[in-house]
PDB file of N, CA and C in Angstrom:
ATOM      1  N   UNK A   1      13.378  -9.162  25.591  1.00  0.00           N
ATOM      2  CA  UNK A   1      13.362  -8.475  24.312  1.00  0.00           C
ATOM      3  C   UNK A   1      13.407  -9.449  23.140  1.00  0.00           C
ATOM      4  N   UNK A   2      14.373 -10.584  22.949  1.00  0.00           N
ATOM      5  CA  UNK A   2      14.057 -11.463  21.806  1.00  0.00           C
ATOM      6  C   UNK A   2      12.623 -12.272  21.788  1.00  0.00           C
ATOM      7  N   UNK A   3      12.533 -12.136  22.699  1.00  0.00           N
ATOM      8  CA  UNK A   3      10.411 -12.835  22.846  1.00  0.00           C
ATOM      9  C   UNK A   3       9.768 -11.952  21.847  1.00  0.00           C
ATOM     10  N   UNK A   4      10.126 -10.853  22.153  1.00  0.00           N
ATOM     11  CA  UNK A   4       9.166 -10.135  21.810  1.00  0.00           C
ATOM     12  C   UNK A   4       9.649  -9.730  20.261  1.00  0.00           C
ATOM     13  N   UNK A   5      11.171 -10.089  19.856  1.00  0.00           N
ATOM     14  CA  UNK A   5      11.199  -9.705  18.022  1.00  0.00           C
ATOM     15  C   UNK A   5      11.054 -10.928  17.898  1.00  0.00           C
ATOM     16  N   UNK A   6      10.741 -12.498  18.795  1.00  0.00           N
ATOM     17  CA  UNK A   6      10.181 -13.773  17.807  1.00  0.00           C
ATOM     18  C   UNK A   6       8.878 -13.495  17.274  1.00  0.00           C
ATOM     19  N   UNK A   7       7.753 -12.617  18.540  1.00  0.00           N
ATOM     20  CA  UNK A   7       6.414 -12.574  18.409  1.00  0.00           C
ATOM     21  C   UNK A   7       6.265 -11.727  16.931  1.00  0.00           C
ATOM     22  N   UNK A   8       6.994 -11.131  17.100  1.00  0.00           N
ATOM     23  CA  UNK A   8       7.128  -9.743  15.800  1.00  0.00           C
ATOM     24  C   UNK A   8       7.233 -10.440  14.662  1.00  0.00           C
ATOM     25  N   UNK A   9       7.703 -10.827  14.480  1.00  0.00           N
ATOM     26  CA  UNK A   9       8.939 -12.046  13.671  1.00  0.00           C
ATOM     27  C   UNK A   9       7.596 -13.124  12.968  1.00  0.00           C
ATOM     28  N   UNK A  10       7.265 -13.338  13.899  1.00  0.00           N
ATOM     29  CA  UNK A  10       6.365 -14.686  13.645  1.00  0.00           C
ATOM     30  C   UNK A  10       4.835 -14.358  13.181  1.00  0.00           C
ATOM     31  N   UNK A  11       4.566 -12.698  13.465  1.00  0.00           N
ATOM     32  CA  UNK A  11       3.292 -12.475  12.952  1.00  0.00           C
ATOM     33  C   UNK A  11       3.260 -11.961  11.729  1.00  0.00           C
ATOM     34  N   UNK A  12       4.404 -11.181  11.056  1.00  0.00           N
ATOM     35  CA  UNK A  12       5.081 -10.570   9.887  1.00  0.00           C
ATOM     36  C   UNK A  12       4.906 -12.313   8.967  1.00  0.00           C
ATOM     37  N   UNK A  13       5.479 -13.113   9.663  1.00  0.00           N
ATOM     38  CA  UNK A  13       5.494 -14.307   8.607  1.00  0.00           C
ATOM     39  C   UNK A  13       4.140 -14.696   8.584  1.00  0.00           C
ATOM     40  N   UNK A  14       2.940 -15.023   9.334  1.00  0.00           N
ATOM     41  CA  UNK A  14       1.590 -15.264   9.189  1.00  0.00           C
ATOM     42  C   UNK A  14       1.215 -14.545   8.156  1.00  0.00           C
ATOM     43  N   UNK A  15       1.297 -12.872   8.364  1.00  0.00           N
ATOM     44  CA  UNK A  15       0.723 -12.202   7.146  1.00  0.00           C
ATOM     45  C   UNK A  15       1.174 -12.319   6.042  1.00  0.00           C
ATOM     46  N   UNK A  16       2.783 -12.385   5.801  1.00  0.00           N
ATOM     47  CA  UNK A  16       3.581 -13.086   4.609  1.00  0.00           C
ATOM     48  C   UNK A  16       2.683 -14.027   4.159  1.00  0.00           C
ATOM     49  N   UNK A  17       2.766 -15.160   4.851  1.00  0.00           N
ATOM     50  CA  UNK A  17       1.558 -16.764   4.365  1.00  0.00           C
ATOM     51  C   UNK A  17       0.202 -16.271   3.686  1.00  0.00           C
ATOM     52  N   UNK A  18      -0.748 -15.536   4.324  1.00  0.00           N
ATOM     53  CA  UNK A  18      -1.651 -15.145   3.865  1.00  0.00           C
ATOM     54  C   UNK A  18      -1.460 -14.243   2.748  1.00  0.00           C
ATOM     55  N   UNK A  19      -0.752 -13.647   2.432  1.00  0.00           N
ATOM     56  CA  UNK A  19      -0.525 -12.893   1.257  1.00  0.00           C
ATOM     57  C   UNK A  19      -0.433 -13.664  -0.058  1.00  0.00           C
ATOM     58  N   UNK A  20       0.603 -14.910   0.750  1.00  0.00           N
ATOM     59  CA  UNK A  20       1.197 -15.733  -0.657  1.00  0.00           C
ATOM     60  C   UNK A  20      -0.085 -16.554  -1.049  1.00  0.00           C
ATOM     61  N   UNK A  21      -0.824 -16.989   0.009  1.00  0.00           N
ATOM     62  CA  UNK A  21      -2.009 -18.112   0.181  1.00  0.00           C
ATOM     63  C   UNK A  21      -3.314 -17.211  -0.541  1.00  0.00           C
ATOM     64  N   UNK A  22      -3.617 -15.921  -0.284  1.00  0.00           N
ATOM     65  CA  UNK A  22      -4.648 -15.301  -1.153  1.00  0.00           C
ATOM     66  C   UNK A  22      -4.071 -14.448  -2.477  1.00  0.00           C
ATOM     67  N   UNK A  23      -3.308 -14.635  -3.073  1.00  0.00           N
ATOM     68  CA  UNK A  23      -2.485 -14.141  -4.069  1.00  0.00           C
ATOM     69  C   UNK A  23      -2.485 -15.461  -4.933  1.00  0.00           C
ATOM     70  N   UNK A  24      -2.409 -16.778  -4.432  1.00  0.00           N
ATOM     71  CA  UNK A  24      -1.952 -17.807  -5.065  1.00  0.00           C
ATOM     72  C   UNK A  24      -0.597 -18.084  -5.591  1.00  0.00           C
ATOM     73  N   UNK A  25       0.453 -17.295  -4.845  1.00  0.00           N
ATOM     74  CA  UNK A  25       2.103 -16.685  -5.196  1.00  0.00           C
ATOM     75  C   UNK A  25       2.691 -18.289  -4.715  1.00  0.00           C
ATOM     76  N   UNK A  26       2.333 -18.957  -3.838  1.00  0.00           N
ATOM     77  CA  UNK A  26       2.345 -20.362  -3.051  1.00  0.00           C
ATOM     78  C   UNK A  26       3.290 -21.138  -4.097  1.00  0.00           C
ATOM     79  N   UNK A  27       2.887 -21.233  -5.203  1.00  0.00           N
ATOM     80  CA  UNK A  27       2.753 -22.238  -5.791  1.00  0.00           C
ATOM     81  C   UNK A  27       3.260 -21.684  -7.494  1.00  0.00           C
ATOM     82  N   UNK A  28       4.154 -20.388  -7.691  1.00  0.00           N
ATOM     83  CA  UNK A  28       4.971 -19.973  -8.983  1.00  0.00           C
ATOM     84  C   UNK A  28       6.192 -20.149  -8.451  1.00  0.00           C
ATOM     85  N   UNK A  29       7.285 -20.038  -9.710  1.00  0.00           N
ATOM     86  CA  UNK A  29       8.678 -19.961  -9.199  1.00  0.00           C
ATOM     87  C   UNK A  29       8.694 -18.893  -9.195  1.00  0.00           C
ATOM     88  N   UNK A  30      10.159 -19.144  -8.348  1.00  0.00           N
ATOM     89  CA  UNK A  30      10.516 -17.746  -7.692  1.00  0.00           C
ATOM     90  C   UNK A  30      11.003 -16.713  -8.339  1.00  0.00           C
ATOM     91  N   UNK A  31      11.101 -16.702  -9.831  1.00  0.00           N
ATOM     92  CA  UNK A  31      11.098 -15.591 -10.470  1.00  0.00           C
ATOM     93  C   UNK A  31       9.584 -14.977 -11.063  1.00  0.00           C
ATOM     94  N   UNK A  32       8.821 -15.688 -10.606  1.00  0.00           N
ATOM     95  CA  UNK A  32       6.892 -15.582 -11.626  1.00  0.00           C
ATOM     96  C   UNK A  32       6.950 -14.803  -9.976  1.00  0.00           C
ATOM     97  N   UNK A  33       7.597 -15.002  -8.955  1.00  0.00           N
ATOM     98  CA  UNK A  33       7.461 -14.208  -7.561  1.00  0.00           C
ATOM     99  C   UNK A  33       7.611 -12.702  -7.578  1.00  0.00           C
ATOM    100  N   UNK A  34       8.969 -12.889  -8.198  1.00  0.00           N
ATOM    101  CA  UNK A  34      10.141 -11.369  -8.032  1.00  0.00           C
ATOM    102  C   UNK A  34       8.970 -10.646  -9.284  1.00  0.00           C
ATOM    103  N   UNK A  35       8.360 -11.008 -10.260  1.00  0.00           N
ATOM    104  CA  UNK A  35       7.178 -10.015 -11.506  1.00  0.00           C
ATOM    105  C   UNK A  35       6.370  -9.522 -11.058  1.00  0.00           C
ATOM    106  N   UNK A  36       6.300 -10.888 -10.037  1.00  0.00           N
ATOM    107  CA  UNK A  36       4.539 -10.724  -9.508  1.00  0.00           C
ATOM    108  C   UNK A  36       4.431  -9.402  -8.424  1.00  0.00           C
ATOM    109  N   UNK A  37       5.606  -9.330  -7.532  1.00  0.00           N
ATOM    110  CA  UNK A  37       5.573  -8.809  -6.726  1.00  0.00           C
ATOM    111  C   UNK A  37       6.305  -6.975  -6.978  1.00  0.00           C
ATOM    112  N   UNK A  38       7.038  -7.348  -7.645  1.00  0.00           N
ATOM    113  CA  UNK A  38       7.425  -5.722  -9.198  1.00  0.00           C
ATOM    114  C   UNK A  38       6.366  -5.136  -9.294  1.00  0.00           C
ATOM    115  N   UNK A  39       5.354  -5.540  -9.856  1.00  0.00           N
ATOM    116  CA  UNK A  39       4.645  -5.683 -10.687  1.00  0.00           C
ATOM    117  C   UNK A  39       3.178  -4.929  -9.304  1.00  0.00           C
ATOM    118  N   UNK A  40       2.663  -5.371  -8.481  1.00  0.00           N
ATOM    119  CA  UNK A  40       2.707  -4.726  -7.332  1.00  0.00           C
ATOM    120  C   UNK A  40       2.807  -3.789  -6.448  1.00  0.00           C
ATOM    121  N   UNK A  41       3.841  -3.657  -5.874  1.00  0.00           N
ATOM    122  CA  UNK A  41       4.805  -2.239  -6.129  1.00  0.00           C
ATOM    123  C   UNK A  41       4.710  -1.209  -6.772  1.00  0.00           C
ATOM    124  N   UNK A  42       4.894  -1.535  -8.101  1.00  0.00           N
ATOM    125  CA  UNK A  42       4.268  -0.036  -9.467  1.00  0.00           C
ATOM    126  C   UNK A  42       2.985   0.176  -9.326  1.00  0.00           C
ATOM    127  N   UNK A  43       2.113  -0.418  -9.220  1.00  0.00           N
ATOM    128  CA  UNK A  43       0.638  -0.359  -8.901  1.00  0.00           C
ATOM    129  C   UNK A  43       0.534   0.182  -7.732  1.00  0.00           C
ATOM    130  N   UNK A  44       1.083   0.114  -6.664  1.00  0.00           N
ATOM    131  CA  UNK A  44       0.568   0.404  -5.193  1.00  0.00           C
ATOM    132  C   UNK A  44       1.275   2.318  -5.733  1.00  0.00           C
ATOM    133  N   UNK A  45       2.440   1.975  -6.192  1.00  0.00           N
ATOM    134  CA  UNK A  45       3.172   3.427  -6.274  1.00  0.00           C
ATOM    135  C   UNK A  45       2.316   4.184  -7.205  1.00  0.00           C
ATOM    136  N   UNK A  46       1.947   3.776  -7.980  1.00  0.00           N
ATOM    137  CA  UNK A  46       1.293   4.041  -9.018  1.00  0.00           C
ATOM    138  C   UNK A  46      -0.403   4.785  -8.090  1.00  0.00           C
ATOM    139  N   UNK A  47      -1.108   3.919  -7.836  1.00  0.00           N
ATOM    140  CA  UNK A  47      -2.187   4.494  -6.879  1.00  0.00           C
ATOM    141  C   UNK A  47      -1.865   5.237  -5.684  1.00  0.00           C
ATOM    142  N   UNK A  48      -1.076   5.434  -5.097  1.00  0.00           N
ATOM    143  CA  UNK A  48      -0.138   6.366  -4.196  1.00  0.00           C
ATOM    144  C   UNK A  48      -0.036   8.064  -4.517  1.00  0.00           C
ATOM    145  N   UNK A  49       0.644   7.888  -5.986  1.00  0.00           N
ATOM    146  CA  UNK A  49       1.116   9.100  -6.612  1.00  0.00           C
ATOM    147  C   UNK A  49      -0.521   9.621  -7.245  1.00  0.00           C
ATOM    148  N   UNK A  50      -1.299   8.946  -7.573  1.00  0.00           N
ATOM    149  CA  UNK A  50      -2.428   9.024  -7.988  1.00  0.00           C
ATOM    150  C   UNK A  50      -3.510  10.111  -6.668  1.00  0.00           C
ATOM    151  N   UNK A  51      -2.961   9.316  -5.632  1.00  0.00           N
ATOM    152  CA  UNK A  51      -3.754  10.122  -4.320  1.00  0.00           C
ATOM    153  C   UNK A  51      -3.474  11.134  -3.970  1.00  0.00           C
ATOM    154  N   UNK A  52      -2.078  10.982  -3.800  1.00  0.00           N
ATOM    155  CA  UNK A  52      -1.451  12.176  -3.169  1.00  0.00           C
ATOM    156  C   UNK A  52      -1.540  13.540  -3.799  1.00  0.00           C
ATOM    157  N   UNK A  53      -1.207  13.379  -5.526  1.00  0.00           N
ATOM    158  CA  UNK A  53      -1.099  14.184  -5.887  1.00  0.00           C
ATOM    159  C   UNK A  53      -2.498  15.078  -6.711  1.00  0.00           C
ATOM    160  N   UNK A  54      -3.626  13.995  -7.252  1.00  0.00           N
ATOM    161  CA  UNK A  54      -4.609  14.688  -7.278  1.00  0.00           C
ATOM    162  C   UNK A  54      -5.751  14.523  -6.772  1.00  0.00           C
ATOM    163  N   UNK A  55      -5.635  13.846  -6.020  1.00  0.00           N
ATOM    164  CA  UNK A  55      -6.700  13.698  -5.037  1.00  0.00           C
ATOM    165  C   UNK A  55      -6.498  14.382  -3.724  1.00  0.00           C
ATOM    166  N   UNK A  56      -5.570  14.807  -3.246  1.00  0.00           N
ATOM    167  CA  UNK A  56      -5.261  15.677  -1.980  1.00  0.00           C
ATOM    168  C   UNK A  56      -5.564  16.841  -2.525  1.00  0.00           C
ATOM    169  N   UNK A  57      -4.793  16.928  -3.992  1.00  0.00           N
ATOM    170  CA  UNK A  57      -4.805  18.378  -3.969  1.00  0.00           C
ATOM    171  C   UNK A  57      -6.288  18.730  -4.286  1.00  0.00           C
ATOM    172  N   UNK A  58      -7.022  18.270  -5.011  1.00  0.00           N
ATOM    173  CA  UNK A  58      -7.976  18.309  -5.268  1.00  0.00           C
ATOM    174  C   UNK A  58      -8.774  18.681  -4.482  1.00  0.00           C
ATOM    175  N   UNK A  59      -8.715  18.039  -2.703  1.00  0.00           N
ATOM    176  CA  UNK A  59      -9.619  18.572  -1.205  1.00  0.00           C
ATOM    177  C   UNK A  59      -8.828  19.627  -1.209  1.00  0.00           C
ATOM    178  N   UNK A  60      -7.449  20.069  -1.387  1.00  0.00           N
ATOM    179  CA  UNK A  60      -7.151  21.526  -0.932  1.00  0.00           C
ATOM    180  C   UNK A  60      -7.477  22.689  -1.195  1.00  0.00           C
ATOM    181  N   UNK A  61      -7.772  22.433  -2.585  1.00  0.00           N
ATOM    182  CA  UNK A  61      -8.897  23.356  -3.464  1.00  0.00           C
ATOM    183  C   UNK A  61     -10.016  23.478  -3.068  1.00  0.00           C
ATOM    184  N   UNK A  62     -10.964  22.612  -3.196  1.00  0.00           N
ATOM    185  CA  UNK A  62     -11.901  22.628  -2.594  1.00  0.00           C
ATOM    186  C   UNK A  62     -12.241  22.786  -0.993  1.00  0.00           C
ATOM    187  N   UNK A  63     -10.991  22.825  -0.326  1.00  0.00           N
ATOM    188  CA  UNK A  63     -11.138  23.411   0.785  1.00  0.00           C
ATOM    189  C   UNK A  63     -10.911  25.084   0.947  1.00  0.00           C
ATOM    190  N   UNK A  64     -10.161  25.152   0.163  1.00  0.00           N
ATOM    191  CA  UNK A  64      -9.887  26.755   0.072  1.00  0.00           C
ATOM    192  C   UNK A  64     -11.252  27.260  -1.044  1.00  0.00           C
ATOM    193  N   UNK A  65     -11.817  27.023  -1.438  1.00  0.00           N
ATOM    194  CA  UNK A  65     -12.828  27.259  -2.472  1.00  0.00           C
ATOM    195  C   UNK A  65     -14.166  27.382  -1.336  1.00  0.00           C
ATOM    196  N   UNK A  66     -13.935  26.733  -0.189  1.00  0.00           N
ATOM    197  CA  UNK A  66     -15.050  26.674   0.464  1.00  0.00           C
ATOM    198  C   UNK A  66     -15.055  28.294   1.380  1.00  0.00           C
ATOM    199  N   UNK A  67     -13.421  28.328   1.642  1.00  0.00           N
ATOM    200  CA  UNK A  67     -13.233  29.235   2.573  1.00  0.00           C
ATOM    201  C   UNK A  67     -13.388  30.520   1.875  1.00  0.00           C
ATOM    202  N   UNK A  68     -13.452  30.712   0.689  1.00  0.00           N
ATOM    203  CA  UNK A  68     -13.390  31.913   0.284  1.00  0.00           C
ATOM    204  C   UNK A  68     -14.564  32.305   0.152  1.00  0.00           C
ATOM    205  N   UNK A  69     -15.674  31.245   0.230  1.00  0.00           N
ATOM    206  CA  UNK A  69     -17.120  31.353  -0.075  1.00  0.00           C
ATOM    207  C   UNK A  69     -17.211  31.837   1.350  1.00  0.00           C
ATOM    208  N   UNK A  70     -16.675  31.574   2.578  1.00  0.00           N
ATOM    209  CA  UNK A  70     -17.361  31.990   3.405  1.00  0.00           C
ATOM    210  C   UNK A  70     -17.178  33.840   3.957  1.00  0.00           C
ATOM    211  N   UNK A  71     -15.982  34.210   3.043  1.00  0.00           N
ATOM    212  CA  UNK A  71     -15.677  35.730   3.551  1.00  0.00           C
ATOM    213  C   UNK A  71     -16.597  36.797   2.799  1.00  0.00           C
ATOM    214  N   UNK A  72     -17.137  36.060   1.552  1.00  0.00           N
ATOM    215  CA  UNK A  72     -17.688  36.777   0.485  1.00  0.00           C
ATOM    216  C   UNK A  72     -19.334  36.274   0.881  1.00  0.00           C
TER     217      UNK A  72
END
């Protein structure tokens, strides 16, 4: 079992690296980190709340809009 949370462990940090390495995060201090990565976060939440809320609802409508076309 610890093999297997190093393997875990160790691929979580690869993608970590690549994040910091295509972000260019590598190479700010570690508070230009904690903005950068804030900063992130609100955006991802931000496009999240964006989906969920009118863009789902938006197919639900239009899914029920379809169904009503089909009784009539």
């Amino acid at each position: 079992m610890p093999e297997m949370v190093q393997r875990i462990r160790k691929f979580v940090n690869l993608w970590y690296v690549r994040y910091l390495v295509a972000t260019e995060l590598y190479m700010v201090e570690p508070w230009e980190k904690v903005v950068i990565h804030v900063f992130f976060v609100l955006i991802f939440g931000l496009f999240w709340y964006f989906n969920y809320s009118i863009i789902l609802n938006g197919l639900l409508k239009l899914k029920d809009s379809s169904r009503h076309a089909q009784i009539f």
